[in-house]
PDB file of N, CA and C in Angstrom:
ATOM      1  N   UNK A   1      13.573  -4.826  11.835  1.00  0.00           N
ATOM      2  CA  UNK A   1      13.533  -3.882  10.735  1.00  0.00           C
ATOM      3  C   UNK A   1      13.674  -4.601   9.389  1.00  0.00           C
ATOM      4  N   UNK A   2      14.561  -5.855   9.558  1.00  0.00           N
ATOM      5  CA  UNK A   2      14.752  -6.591   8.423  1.00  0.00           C
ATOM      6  C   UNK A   2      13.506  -6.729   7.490  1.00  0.00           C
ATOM      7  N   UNK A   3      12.495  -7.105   8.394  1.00  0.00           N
ATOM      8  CA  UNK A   3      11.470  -8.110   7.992  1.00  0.00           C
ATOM      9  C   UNK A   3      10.342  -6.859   7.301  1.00  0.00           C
ATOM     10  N   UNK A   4       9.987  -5.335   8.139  1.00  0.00           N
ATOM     11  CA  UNK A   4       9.570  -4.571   7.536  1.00  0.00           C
ATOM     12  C   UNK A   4      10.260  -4.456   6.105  1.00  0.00           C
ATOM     13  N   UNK A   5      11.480  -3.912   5.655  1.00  0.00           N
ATOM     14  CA  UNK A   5      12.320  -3.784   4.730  1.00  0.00           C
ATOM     15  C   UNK A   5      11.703  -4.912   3.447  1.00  0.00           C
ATOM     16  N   UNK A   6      11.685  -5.826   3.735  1.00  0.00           N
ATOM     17  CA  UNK A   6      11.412  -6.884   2.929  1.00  0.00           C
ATOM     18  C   UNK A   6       9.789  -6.993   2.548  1.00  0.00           C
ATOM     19  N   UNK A   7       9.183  -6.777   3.782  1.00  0.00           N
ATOM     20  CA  UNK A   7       8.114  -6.735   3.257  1.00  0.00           C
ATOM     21  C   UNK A   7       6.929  -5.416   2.108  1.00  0.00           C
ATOM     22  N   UNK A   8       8.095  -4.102   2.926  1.00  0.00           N
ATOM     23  CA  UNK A   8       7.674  -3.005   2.105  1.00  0.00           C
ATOM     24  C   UNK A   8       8.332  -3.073   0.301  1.00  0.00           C
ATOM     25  N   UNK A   9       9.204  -3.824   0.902  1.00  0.00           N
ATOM     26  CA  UNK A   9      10.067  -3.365  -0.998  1.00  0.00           C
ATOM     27  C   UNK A   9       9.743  -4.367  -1.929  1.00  0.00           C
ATOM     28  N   UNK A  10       9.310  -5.161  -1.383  1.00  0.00           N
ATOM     29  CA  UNK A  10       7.929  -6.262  -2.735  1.00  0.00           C
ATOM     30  C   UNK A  10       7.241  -5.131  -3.252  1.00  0.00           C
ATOM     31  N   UNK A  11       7.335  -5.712  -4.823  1.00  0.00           N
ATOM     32  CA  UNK A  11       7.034  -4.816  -5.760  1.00  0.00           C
ATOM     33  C   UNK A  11       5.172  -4.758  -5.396  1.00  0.00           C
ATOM     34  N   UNK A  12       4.778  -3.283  -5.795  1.00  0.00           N
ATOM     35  CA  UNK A  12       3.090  -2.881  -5.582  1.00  0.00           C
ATOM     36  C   UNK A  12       3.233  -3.076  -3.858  1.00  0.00           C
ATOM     37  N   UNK A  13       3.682  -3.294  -3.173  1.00  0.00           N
ATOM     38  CA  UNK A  13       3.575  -3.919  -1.643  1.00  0.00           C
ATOM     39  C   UNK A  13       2.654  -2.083  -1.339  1.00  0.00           C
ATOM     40  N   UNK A  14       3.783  -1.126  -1.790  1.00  0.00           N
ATOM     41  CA  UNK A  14       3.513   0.021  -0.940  1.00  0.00           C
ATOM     42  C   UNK A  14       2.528   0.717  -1.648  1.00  0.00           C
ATOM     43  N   UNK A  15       1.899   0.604  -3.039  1.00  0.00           N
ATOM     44  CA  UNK A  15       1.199   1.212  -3.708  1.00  0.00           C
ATOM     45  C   UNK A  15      -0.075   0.987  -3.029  1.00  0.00           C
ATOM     46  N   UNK A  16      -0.116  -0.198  -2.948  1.00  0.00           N
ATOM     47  CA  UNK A  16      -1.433  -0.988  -2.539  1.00  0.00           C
ATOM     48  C   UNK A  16      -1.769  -0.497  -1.003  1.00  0.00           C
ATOM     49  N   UNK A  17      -0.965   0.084  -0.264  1.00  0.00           N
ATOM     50  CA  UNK A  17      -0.867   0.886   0.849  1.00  0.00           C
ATOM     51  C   UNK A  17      -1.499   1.890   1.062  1.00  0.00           C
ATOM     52  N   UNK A  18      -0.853   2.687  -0.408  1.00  0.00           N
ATOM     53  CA  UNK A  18      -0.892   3.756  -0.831  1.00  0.00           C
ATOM     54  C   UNK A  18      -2.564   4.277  -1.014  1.00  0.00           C
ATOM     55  N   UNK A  19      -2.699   3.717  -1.744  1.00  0.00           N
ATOM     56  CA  UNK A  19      -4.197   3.438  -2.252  1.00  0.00           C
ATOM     57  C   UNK A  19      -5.149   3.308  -1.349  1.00  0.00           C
ATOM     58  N   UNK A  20      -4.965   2.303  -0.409  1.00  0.00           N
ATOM     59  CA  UNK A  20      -5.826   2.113   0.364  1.00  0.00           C
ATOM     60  C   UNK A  20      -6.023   3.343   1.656  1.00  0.00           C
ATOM     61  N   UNK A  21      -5.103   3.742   1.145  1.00  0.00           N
ATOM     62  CA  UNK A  21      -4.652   4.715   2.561  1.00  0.00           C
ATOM     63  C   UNK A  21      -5.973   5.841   2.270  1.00  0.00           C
ATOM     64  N   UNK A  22      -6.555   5.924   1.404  1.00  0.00           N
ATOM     65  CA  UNK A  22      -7.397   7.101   0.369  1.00  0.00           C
ATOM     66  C   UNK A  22      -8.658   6.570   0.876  1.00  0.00           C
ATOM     67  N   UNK A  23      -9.054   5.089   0.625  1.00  0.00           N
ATOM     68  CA  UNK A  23     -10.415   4.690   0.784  1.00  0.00           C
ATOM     69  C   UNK A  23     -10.343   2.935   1.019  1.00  0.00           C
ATOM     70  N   UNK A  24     -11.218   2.245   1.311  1.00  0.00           N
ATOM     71  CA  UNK A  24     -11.432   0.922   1.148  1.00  0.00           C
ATOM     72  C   UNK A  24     -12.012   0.899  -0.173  1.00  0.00           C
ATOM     73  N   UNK A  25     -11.632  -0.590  -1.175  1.00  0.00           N
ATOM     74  CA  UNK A  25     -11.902  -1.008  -2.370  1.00  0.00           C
ATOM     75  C   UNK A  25     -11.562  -2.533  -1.920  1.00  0.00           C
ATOM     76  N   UNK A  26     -12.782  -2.534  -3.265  1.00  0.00           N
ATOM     77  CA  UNK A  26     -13.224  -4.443  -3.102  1.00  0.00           C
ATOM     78  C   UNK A  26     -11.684  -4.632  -4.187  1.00  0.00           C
ATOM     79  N   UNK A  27     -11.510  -5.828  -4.638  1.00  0.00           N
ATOM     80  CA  UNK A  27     -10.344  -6.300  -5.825  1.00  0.00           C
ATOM     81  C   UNK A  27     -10.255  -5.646  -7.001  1.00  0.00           C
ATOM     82  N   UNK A  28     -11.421  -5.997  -7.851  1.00  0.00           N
ATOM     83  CA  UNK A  28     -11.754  -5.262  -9.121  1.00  0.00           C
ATOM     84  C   UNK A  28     -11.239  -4.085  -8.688  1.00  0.00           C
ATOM     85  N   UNK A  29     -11.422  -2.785  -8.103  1.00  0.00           N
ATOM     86  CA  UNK A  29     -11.372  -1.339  -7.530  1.00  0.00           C
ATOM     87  C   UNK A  29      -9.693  -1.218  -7.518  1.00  0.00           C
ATOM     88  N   UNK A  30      -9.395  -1.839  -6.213  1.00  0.00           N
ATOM     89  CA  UNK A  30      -7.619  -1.855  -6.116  1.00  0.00           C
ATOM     90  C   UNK A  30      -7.166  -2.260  -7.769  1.00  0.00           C
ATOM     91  N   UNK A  31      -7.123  -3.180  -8.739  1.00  0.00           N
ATOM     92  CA  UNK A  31      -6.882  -3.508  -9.416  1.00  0.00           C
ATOM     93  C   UNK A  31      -6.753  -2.322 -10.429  1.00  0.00           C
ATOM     94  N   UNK A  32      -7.648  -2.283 -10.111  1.00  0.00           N
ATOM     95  CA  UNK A  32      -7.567  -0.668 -11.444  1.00  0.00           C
ATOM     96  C   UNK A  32      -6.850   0.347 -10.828  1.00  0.00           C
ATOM     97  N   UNK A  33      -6.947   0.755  -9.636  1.00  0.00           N
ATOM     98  CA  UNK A  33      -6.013   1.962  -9.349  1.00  0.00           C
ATOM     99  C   UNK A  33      -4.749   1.823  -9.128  1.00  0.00           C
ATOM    100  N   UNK A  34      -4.483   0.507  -9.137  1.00  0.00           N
ATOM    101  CA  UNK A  34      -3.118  -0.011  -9.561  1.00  0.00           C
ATOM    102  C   UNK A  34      -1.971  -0.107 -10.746  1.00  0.00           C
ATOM    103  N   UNK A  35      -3.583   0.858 -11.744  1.00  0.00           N
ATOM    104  CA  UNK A  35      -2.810   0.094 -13.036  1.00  0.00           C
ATOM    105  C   UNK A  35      -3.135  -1.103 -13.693  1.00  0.00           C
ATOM    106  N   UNK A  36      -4.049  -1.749 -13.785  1.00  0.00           N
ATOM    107  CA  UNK A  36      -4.779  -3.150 -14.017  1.00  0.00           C
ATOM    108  C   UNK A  36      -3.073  -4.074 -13.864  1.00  0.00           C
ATOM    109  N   UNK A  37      -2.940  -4.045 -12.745  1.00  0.00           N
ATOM    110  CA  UNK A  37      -1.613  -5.456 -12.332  1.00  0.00           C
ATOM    111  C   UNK A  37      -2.207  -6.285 -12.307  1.00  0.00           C
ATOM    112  N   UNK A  38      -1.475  -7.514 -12.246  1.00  0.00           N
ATOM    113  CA  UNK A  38      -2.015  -8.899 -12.501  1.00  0.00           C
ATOM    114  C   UNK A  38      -2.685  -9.185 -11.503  1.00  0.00           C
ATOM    115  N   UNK A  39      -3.972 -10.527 -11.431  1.00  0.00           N
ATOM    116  CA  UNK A  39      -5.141 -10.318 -10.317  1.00  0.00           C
ATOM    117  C   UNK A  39      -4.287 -11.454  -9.238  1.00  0.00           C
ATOM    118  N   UNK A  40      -3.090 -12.314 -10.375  1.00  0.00           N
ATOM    119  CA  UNK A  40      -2.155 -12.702  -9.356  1.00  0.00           C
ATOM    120  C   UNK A  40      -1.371 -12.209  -8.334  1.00  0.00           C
ATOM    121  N   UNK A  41      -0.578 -11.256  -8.935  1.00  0.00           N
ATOM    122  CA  UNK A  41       0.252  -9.992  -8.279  1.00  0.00           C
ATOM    123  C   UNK A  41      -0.208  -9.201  -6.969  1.00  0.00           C
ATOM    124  N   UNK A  42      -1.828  -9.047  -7.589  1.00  0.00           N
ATOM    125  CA  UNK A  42      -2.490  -8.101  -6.347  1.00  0.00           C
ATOM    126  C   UNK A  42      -3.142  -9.066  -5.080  1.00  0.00           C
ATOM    127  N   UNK A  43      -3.814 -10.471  -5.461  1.00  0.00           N
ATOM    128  CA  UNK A  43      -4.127 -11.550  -4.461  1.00  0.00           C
ATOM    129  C   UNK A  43      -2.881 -11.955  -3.655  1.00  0.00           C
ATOM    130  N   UNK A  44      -1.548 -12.014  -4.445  1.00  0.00           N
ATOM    131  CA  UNK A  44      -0.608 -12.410  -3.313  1.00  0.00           C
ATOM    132  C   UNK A  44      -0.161 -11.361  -2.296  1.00  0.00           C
ATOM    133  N   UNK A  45      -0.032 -10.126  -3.231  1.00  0.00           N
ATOM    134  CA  UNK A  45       0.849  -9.169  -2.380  1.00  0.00           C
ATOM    135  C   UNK A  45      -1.213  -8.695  -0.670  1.00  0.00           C
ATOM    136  N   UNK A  46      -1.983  -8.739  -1.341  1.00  0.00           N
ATOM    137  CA  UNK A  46      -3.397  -8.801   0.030  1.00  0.00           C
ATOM    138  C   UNK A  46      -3.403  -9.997   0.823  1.00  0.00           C
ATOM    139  N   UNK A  47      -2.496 -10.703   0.773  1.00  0.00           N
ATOM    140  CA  UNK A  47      -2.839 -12.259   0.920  1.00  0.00           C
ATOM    141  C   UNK A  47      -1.876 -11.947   2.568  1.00  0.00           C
ATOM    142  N   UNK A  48      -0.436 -11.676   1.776  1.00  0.00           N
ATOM    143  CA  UNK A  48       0.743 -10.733   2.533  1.00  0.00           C
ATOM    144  C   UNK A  48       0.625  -9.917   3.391  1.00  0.00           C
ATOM    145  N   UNK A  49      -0.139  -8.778   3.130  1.00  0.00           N
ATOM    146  CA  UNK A  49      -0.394  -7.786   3.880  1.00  0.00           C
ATOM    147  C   UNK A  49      -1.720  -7.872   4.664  1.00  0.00           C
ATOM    148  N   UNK A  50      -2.517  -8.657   4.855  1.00  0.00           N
ATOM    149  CA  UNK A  50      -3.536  -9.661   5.437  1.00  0.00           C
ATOM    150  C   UNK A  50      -2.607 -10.441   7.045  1.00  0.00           C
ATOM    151  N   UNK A  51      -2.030 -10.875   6.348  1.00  0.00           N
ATOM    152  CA  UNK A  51      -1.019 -11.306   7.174  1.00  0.00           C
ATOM    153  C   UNK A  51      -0.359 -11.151   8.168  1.00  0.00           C
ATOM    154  N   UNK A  52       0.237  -9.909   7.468  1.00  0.00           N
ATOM    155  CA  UNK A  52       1.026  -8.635   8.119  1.00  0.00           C
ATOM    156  C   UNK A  52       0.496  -7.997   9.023  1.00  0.00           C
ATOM    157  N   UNK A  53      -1.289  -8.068   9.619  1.00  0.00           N
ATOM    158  CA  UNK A  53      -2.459  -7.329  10.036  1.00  0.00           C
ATOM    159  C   UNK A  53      -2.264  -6.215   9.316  1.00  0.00           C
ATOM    160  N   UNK A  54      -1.959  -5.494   7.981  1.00  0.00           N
ATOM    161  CA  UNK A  54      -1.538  -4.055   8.047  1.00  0.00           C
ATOM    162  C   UNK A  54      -3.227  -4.020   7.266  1.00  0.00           C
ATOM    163  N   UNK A  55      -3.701  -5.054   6.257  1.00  0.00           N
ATOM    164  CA  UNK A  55      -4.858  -4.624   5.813  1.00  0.00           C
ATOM    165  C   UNK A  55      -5.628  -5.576   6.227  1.00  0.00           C
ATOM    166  N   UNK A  56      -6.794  -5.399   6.035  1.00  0.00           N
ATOM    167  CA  UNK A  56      -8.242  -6.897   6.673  1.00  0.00           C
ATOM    168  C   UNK A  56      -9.216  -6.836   5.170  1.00  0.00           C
ATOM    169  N   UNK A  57      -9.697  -7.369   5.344  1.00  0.00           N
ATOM    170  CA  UNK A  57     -10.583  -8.345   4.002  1.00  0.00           C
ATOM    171  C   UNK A  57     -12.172  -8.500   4.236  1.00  0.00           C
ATOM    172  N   UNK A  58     -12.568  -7.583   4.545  1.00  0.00           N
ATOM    173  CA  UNK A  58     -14.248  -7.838   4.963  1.00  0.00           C
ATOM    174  C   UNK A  58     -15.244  -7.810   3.333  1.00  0.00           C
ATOM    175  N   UNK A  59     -15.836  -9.082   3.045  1.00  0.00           N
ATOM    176  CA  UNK A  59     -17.137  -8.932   2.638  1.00  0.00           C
ATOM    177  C   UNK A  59     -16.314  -8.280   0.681  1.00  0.00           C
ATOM    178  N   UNK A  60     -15.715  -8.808   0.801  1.00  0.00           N
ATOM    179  CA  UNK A  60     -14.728  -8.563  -0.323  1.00  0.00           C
ATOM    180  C   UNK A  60     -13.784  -6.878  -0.804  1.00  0.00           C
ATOM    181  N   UNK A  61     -14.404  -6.684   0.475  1.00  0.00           N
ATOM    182  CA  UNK A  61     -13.625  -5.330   0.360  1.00  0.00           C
ATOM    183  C   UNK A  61     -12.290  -5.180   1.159  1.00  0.00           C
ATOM    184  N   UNK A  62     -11.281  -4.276   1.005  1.00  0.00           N
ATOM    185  CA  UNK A  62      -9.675  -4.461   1.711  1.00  0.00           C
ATOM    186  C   UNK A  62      -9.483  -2.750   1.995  1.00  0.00           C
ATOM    187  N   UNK A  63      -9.335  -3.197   3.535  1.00  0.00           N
ATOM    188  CA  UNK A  63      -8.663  -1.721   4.064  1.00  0.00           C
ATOM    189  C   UNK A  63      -7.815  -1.576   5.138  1.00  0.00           C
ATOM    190  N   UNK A  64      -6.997  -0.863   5.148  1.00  0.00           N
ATOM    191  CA  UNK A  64      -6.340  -0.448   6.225  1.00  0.00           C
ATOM    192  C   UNK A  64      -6.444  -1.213   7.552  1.00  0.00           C
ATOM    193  N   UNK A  65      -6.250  -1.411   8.248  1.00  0.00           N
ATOM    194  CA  UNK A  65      -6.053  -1.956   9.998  1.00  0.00           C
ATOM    195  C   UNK A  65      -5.426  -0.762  10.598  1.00  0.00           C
ATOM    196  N   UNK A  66      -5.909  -0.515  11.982  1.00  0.00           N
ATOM    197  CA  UNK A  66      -5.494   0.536  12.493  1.00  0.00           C
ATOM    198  C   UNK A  66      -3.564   0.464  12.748  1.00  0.00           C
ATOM    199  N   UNK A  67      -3.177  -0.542  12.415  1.00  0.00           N
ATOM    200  CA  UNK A  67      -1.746  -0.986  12.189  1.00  0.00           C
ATOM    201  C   UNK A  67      -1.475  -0.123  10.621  1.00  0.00           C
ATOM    202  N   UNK A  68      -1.910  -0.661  10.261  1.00  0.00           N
ATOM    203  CA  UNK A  68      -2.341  -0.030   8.870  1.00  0.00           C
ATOM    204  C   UNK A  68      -2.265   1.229   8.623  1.00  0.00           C
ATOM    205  N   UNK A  69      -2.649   1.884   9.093  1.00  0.00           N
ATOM    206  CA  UNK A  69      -2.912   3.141   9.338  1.00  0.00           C
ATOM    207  C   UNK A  69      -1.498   3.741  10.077  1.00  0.00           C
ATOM    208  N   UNK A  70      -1.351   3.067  11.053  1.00  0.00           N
ATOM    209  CA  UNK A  70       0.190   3.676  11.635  1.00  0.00           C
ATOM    210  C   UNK A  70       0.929   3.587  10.766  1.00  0.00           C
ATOM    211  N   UNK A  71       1.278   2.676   9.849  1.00  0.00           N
ATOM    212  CA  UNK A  71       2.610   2.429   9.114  1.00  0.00           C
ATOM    213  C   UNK A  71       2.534   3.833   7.743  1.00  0.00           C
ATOM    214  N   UNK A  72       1.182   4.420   7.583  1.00  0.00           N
ATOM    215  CA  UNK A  72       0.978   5.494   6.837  1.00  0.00           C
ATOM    216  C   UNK A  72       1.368   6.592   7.335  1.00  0.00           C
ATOM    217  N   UNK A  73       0.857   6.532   8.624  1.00  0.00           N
ATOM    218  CA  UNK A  73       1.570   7.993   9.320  1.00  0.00           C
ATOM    219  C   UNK A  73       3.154   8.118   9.392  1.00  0.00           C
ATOM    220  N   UNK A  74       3.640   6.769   9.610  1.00  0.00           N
ATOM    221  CA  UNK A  74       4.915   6.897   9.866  1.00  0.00           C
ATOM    222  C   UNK A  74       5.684   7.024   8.534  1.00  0.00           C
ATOM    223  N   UNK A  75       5.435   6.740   7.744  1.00  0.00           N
ATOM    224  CA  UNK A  75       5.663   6.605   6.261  1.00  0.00           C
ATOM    225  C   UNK A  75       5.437   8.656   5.852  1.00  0.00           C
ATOM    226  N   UNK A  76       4.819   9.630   6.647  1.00  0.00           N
ATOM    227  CA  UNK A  76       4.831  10.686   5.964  1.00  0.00           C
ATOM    228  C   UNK A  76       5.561  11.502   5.781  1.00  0.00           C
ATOM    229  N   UNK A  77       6.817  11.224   6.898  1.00  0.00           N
ATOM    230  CA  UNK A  77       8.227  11.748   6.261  1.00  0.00           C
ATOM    231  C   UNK A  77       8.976  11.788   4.916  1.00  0.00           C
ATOM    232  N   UNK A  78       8.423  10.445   4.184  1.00  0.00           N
ATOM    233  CA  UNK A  78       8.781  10.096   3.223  1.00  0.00           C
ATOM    234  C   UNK A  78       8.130  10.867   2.451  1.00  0.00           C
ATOM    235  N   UNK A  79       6.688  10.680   2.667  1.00  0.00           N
ATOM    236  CA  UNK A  79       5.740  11.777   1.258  1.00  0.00           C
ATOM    237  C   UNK A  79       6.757  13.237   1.309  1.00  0.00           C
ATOM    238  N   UNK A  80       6.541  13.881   2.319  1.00  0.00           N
ATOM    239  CA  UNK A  80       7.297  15.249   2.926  1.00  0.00           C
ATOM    240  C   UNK A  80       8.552  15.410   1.832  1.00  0.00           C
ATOM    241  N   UNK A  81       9.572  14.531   2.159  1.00  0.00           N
ATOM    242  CA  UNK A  81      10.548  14.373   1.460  1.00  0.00           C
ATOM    243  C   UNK A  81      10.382  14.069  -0.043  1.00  0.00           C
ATOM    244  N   UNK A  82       9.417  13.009  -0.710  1.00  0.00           N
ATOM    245  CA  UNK A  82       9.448  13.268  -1.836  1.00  0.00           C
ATOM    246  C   UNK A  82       8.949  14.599  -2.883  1.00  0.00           C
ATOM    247  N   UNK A  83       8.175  15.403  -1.968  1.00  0.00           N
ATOM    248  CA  UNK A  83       7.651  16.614  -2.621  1.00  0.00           C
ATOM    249  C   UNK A  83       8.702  17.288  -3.064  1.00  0.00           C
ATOM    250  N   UNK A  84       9.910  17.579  -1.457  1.00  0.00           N
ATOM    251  CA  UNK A  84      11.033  18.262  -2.205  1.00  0.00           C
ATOM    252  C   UNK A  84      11.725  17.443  -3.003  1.00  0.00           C
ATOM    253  N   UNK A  85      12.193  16.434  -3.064  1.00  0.00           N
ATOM    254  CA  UNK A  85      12.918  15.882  -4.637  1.00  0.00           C
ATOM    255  C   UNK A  85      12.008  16.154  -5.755  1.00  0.00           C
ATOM    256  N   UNK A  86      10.647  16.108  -6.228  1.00  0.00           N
ATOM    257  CA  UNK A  86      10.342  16.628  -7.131  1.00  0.00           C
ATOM    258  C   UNK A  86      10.162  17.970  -7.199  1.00  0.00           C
ATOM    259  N   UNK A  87      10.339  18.525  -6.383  1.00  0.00           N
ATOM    260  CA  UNK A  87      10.583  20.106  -6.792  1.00  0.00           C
ATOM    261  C   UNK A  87      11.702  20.812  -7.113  1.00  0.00           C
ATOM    262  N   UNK A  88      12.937  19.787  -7.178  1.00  0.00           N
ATOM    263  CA  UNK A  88      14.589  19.339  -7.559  1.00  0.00           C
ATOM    264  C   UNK A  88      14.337  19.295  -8.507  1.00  0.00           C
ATOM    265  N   UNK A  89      13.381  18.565  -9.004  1.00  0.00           N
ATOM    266  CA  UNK A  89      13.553  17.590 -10.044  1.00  0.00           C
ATOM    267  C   UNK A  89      13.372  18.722 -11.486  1.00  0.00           C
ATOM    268  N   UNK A  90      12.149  19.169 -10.645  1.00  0.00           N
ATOM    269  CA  UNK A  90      11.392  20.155 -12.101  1.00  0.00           C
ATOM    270  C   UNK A  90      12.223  21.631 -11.848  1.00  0.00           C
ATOM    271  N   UNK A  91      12.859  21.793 -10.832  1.00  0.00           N
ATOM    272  CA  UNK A  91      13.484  23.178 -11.010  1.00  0.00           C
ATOM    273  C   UNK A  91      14.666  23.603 -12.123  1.00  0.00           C
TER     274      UNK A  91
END
């Protein structure tokens, strides 16, 4: 669990997740829906998660791995849960 922990809480780690979770995008693409982050920031943290098998790298485009994909589903408790804190938030 350690090693998940560490690897999700690198900063952009989960955005870039996030994102991808929507569609596959080449660099330029992720980059911008990121927020134009640094092209350093975003090559290390794909480099990482490449790694991780959670995303793959075809033909300059980056998406999901069916690993990939699990760690989204499992992750939807969390979405679930953040809806109600922002509905805390704004009440």
């Amino acid at each position: 669990m350690r090693s998940t922990i560490d690897l999700l809480g690198r900063r952009w780690t989960l955005r870039i997740i996030w994102e991808l979770s929507s569609s596959p995008a080449g660099f330029r693409e992720m980059q911008r829906r990121c927020g134009n982050m640094s092209s350093s920031v975003l090559s290390s943290r794909l480099t990482e998660l490449i790694g991780a098998r959670l995303v793959a790298g075809d033909a300059g485009r980056y998406r999901l791995t069916p690993l990939g994909e699990e760690l989204v589903r499992a992750l939807q408790p969390l979405q679930e849960w953040n809806a109600k804190w922002e509905d805390e938030l704004h009440a």
